[in-house]
Protein backbone atom coordinates (compact mmCIF):
# COMPACT_ATOMS: atom_id res chain seq x y z
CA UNK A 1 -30.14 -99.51 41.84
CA UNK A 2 -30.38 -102.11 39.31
CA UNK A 3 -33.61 -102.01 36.92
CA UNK A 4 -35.57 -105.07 36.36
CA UNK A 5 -35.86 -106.25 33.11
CA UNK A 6 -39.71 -107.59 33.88
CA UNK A 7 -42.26 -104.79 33.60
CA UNK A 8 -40.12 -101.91 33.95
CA UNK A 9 -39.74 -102.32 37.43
CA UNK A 10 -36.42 -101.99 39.26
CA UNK A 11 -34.35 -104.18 41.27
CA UNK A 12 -32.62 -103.66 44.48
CA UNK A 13 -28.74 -102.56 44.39
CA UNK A 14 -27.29 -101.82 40.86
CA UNK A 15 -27.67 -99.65 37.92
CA UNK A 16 -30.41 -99.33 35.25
CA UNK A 17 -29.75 -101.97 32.59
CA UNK A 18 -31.83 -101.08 29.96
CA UNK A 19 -35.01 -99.34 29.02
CA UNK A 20 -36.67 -103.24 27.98
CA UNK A 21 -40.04 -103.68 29.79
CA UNK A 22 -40.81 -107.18 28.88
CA UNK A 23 -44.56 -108.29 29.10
CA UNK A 24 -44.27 -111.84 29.08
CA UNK A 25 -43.51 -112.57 32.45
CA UNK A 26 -45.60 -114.92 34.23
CA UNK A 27 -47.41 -114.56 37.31
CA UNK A 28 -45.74 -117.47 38.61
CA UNK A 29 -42.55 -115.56 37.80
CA UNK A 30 -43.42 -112.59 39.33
CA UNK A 31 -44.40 -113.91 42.74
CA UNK A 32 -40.87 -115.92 42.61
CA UNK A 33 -38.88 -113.02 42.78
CA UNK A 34 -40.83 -111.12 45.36
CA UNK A 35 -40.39 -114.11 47.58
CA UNK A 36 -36.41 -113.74 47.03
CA UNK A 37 -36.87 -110.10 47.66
CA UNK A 38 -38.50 -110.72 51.13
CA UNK A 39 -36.15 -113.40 52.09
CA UNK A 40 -33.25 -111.48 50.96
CA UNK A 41 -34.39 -107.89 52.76
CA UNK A 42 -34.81 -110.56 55.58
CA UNK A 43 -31.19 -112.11 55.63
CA UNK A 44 -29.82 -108.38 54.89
CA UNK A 45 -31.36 -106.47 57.98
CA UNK A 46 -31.35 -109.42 60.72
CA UNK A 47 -28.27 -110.54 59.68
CA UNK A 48 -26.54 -106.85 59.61
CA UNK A 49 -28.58 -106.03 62.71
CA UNK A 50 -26.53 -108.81 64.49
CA UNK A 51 -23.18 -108.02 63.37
CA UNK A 52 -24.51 -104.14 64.61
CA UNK A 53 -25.39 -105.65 68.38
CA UNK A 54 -22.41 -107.92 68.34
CA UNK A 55 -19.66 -104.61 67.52
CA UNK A 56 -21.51 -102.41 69.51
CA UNK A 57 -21.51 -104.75 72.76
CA UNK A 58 -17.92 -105.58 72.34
CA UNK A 59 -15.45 -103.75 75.31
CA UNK A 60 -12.45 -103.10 73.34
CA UNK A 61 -13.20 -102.17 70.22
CA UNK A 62 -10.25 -102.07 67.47
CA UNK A 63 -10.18 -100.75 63.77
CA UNK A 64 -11.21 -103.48 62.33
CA UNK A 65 -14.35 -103.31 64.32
CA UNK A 66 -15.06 -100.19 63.11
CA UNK A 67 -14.87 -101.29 59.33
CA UNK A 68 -17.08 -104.08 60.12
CA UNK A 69 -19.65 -101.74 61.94
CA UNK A 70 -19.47 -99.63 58.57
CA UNK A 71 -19.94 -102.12 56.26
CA UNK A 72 -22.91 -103.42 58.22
CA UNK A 73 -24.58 -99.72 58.29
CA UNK A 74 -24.06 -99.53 54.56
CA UNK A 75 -25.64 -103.30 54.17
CA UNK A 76 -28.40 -102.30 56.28
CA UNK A 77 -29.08 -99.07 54.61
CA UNK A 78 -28.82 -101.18 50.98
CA UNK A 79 -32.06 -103.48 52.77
CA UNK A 80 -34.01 -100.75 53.76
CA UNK A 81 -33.61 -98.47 50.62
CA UNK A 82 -32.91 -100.45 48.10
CA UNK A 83 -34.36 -104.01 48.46
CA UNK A 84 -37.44 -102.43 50.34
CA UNK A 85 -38.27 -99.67 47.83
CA UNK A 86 -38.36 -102.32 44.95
CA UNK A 87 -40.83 -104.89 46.83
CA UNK A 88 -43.00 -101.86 46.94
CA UNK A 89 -42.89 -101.02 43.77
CA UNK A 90 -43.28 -104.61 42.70
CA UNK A 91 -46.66 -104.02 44.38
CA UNK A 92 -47.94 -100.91 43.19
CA UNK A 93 -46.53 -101.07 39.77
CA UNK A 94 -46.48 -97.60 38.84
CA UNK A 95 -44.44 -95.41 40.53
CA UNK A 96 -47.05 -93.75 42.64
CA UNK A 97 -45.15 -91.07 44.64
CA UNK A 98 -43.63 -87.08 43.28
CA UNK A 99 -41.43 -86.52 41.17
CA UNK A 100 -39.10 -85.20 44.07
CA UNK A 101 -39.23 -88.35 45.66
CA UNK A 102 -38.23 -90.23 42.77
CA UNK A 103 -34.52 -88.24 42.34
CA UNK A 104 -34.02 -88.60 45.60
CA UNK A 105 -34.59 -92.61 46.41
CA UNK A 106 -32.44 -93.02 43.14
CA UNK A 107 -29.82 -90.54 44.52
CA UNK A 108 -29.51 -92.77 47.64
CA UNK A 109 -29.60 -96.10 45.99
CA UNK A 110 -26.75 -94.65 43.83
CA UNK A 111 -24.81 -93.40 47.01
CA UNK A 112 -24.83 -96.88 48.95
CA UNK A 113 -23.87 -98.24 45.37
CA UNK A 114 -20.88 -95.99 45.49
CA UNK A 115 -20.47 -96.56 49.27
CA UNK A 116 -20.41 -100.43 49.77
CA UNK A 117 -17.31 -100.71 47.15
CA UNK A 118 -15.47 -97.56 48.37
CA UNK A 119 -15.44 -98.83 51.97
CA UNK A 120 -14.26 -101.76 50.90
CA UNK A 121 -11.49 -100.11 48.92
CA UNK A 122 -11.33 -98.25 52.46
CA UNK A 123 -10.83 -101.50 54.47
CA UNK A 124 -8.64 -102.56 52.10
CA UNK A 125 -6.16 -99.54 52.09
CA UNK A 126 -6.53 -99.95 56.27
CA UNK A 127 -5.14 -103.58 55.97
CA UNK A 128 -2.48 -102.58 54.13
CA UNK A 129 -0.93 -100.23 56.26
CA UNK A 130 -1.27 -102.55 59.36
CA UNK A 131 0.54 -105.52 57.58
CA UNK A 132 2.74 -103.34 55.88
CA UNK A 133 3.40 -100.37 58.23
CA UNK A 134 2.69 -101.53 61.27
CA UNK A 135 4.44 -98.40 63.62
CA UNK A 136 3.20 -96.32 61.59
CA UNK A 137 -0.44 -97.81 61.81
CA UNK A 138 -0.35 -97.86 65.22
CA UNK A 139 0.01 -94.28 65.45
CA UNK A 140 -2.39 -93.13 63.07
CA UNK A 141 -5.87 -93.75 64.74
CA UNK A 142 -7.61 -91.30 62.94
CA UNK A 143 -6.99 -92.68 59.36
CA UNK A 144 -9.61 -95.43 59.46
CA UNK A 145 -12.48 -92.30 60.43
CA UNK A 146 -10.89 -90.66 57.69
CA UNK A 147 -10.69 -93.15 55.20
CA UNK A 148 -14.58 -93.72 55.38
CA UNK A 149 -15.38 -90.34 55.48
CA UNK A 150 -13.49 -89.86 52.16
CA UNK A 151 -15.59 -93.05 51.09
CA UNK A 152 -19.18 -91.83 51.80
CA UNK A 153 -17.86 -87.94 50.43
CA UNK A 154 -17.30 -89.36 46.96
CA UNK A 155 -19.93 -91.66 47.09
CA UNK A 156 -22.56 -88.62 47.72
CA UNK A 157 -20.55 -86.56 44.89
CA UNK A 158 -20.10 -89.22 42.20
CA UNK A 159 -24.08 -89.84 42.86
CA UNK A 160 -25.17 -86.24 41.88
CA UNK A 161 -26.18 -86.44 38.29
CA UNK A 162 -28.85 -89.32 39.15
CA UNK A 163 -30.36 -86.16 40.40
CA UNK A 164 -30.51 -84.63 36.98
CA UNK A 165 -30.72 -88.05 34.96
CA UNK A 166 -33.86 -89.74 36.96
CA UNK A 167 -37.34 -88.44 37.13
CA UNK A 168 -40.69 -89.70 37.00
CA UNK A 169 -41.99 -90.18 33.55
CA UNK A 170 -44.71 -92.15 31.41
CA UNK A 171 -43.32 -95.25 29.26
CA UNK A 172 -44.10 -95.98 26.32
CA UNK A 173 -46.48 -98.87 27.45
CA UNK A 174 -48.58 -96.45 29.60
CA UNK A 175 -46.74 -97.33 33.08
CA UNK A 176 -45.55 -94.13 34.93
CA UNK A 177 -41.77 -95.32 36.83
CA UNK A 178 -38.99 -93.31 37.95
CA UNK A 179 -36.74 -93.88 34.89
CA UNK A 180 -33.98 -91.75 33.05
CA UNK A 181 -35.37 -88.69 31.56
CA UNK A 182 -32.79 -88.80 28.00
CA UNK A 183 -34.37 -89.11 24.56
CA UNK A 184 -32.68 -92.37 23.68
CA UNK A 185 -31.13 -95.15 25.06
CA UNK A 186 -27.92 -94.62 23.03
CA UNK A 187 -27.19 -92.60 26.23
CA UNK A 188 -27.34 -95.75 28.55
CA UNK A 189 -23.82 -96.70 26.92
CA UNK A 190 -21.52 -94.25 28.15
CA UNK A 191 -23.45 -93.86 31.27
CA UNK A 192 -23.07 -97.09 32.37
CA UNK A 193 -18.98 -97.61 31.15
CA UNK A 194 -18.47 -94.60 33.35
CA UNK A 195 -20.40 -95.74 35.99
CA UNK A 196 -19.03 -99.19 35.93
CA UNK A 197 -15.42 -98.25 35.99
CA UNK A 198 -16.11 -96.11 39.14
CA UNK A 199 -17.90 -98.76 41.37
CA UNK A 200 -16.36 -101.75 39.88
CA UNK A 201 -13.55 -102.10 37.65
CA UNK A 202 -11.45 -98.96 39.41
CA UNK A 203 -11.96 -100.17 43.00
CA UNK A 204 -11.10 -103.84 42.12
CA UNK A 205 -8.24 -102.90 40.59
CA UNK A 206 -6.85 -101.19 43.42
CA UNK A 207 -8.07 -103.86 45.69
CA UNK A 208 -6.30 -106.53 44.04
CA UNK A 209 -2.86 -104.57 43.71
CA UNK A 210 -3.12 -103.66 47.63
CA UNK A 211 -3.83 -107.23 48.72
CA UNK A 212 -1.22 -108.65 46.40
CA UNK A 213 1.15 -106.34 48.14
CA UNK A 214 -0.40 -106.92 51.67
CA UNK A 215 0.31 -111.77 51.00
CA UNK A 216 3.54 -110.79 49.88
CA UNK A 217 4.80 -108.72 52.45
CA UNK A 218 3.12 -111.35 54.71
CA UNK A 219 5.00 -113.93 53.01
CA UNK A 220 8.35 -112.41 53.72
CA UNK A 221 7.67 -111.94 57.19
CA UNK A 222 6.27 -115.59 58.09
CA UNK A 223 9.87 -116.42 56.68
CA UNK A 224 11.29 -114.12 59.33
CA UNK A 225 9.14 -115.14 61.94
CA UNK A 226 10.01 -119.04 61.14
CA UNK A 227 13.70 -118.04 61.69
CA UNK A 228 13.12 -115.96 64.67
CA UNK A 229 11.47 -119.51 66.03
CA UNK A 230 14.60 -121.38 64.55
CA UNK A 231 16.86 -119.54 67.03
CA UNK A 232 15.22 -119.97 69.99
CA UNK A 233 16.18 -123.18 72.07
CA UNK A 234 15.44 -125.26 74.68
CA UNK A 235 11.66 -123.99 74.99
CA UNK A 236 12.75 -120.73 76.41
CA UNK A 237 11.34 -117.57 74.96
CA UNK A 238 13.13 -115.46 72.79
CA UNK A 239 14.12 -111.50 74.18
CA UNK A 240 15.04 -110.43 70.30
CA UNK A 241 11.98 -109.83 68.41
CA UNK A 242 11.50 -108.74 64.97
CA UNK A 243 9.17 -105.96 65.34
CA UNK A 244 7.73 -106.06 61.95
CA UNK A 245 6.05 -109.83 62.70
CA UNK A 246 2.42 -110.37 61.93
CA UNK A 247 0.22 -111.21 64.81
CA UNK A 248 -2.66 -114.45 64.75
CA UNK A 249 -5.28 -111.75 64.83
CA UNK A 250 -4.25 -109.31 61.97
CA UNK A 251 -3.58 -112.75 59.90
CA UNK A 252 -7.45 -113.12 61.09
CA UNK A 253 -8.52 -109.82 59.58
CA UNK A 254 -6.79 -110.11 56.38
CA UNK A 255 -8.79 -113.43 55.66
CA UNK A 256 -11.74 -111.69 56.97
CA UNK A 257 -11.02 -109.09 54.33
CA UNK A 258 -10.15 -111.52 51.70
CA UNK A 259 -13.50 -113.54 51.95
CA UNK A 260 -15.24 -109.99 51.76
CA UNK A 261 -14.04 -108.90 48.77
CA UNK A 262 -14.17 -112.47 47.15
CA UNK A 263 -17.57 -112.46 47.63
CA UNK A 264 -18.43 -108.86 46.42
CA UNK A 265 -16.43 -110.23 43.45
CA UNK A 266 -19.16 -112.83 42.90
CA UNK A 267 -22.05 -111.47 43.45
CA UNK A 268 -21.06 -107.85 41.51
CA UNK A 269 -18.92 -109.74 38.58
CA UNK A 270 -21.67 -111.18 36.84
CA UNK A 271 -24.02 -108.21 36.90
CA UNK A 272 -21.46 -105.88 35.09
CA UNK A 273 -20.50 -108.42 32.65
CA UNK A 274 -23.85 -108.73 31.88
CA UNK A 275 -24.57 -105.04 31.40
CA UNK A 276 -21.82 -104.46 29.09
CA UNK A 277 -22.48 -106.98 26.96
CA UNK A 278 -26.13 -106.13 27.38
CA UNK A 279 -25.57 -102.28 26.31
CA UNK A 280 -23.15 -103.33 23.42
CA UNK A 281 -26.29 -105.54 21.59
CA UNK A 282 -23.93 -108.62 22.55
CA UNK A 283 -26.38 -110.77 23.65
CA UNK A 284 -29.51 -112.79 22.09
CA UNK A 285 -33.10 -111.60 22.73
CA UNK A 286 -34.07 -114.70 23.54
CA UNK A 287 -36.26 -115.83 27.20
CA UNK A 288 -32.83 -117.34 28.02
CA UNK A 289 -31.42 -113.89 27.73
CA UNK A 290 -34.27 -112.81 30.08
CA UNK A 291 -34.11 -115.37 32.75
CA UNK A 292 -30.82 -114.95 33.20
CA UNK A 293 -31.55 -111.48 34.06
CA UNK A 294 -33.73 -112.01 36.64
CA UNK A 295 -31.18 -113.92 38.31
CA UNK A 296 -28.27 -111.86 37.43
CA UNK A 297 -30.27 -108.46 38.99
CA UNK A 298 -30.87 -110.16 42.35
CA UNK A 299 -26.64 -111.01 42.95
CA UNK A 300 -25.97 -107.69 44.12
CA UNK A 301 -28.79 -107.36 47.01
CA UNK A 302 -27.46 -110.90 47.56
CA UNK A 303 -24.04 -109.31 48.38
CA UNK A 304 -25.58 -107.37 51.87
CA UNK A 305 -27.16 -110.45 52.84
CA UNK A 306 -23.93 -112.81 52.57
CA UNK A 307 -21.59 -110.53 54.67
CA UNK A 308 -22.96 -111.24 57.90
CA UNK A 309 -22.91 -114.54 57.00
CA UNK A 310 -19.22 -114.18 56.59
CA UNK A 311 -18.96 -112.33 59.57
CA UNK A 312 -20.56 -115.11 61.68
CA UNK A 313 -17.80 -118.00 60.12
CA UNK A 314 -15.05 -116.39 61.31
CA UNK A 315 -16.99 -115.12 64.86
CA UNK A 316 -18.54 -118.19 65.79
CA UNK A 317 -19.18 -116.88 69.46
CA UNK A 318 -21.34 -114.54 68.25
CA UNK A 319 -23.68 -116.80 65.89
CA UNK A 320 -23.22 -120.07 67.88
CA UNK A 321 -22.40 -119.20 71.39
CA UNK A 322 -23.04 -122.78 72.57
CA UNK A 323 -20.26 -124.18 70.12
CA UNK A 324 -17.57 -121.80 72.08
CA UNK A 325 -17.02 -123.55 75.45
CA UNK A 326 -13.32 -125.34 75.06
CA UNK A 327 -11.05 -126.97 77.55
CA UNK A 328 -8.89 -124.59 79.94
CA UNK A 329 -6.62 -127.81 80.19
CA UNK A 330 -5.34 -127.77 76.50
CA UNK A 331 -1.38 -127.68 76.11
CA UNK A 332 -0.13 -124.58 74.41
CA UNK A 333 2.68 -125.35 72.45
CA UNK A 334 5.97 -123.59 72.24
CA UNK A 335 4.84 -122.01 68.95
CA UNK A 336 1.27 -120.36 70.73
CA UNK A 337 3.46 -118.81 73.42
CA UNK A 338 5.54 -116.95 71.13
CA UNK A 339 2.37 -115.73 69.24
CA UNK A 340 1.09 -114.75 72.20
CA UNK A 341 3.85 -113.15 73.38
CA UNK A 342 4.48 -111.15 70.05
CA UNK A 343 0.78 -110.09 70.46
CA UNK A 344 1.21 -108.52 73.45
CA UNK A 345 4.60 -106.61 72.59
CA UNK A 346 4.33 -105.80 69.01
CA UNK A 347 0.59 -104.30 68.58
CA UNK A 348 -2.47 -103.72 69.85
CA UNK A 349 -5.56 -106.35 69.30
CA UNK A 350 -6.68 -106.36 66.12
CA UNK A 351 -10.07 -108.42 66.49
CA UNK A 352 -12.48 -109.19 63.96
């Protein structure tokens, strides 16, 4: 639930920036952005409806799966909610509907806010106990339910006070929005530190410690693996396994992962960095200051449209079906064969 800095508007998946309606935006200006609106509500809900179809077809469906299927709801809920509700308001320009109706579309923009990085944190804290723990993970199918369910409970309870902050008001230009309801914008400071250390500087922190932990420990065991290889002889397979090696397909899912949260890094980065500065009277009022608003404010929606597109790279047969047909004839190597092998013995598929 970010707010637009152009005519008190609001954009489509961040906070409120601040109370600035700014007058001098062009026509030209304005029909720019709804056109990346519409092409990014596009991209979010066709591409997330794929990724939907493609998890929901698939036979044997592993945890991994599941994340994916949650981050795509979450996307897809961030389209319809979020991106939609602002091209609408784009259009009517006042905020036309009750005051009811205003706490409770910001109440829901904040939840997916809260959401989209805590199931990420989620996935993240999954991958970690498959590449660390791996027994262990394989007997604890119900932690990935559980993990997002603790993700979407926190999201709904760190969301509450939007219900008491937002409400529909008058402005002091004579627009009626759905803006906060405080006396001054002093308030916007400590707000928005609070809020940005809960969806953005918290979660990456623990995201960056578990996957630091998760190459490491896949490091050390690519080692062991390459000297479980170095014993083996005369291209016959070996019978003593180390049961703590990593399989192709987990190594898949971690990259998966990594790309994920690289790009939420992007996209989310230079919003908050904005913000703050913004809320500390850091930066210039100048129409440089501006225009790099309207670009900063769109990054986040950009976010839901990008991860199917990330999804699609590393599932080509899903995307580009046609590009999938290979040789049966192709020599496996000694190397393939033991992955294969280790596959099969050490854990159950792990597919992206």
């Amino acid at each position: 639930m970010i707010s637009s800095l152009t005519q008190g508007s609001f954009s489509s998946n961040a906070l409120v920036l601040t109370d600035i309606p700014v007058l001098c935006c062009s026509v030209f200006l304005q029909t720019e952005q709804l056109i990346t609106l519409w092409v990014l509500f596009v991209f979010t809900i066709v591409g997330n409806s794929v990724v939907l179809f493609s998890t929901w077809r698939r036979k044997r469906k592993s945890r991994m799966t599941f994340f994916v299927t949650q981050l795509a709801i979450t996307d897809s809920f961030t389209g319809l909610v979020n991106i939609l509700t602002d091209i609408i308001w784009r259009f009517t320009g006042d905020f036309m509907a009750p005051d009811l109706v205003c706490r409770v579309v910001r109440y829901l923009q904040v939840v997916l806010l809260y959401a989209s990085t805590y199931v990420l944190v989620s996935l993240s804290i999954d991958r970690y106990h498959a590449i660390v723990y791996p027994m262990k993970f394989l007997q604890g199918e119900k932690q990935a339910k559980v993990l997002i369910m603790i993700a979407w409970i926190l999201a709904f309870l760190f969301s509450i006070p939007t219900l008491i902050i937002f409400g529909k008001r008058t402005l002091s230009n004579g627009e009626v929005q759905c803006w906060a309801l405080w006396p001054d914008d002093s308030y916007w400071i400590p707000y928005m530190t609070i809020v940005a250390f809960l969806v953005y500087f918290i979660p990456l922190t623990i995201i960056s410690i578990i996957y630091g932990i998760v190459i490491r420990t896949i490091w050390i065991k690519s080692k062991a693996h390459e000297t479980v290889i170095s014993k083996c002889s005369g291209g016959k397979m070996c019978t003593s396994y180390n049961r703590g090696l990593i399989s192709k397909a987990k190594i898949k899912a971690i990259k998966y992962s990594i790309v994920i949260i690289l790009a939420f890094i992007c996209c989310w980065s230079p919003y908050f960095l904005f913000d703050i500065l913004d809320n500390f009277n850091l930066l210039p009022d100048t129409k440089k200051r501006f225009y790099a608003s309207v670009i900063i404010q769109n990054l986040p929606a950009l976010n839901s449209a990008i991860n199917p597109l990330i999804y699609c790279a590393f599932n080509s047969s899903i995307c580009f079906p046609w590009g999938e047909q290979r040789s049966q004839d192709s020599r496996v190597t000694f190397r393939e064969r033991m992955e294969q092998h280790e596959m099969q013995i050490l854990s159950k598929p792990e597919f992206i």
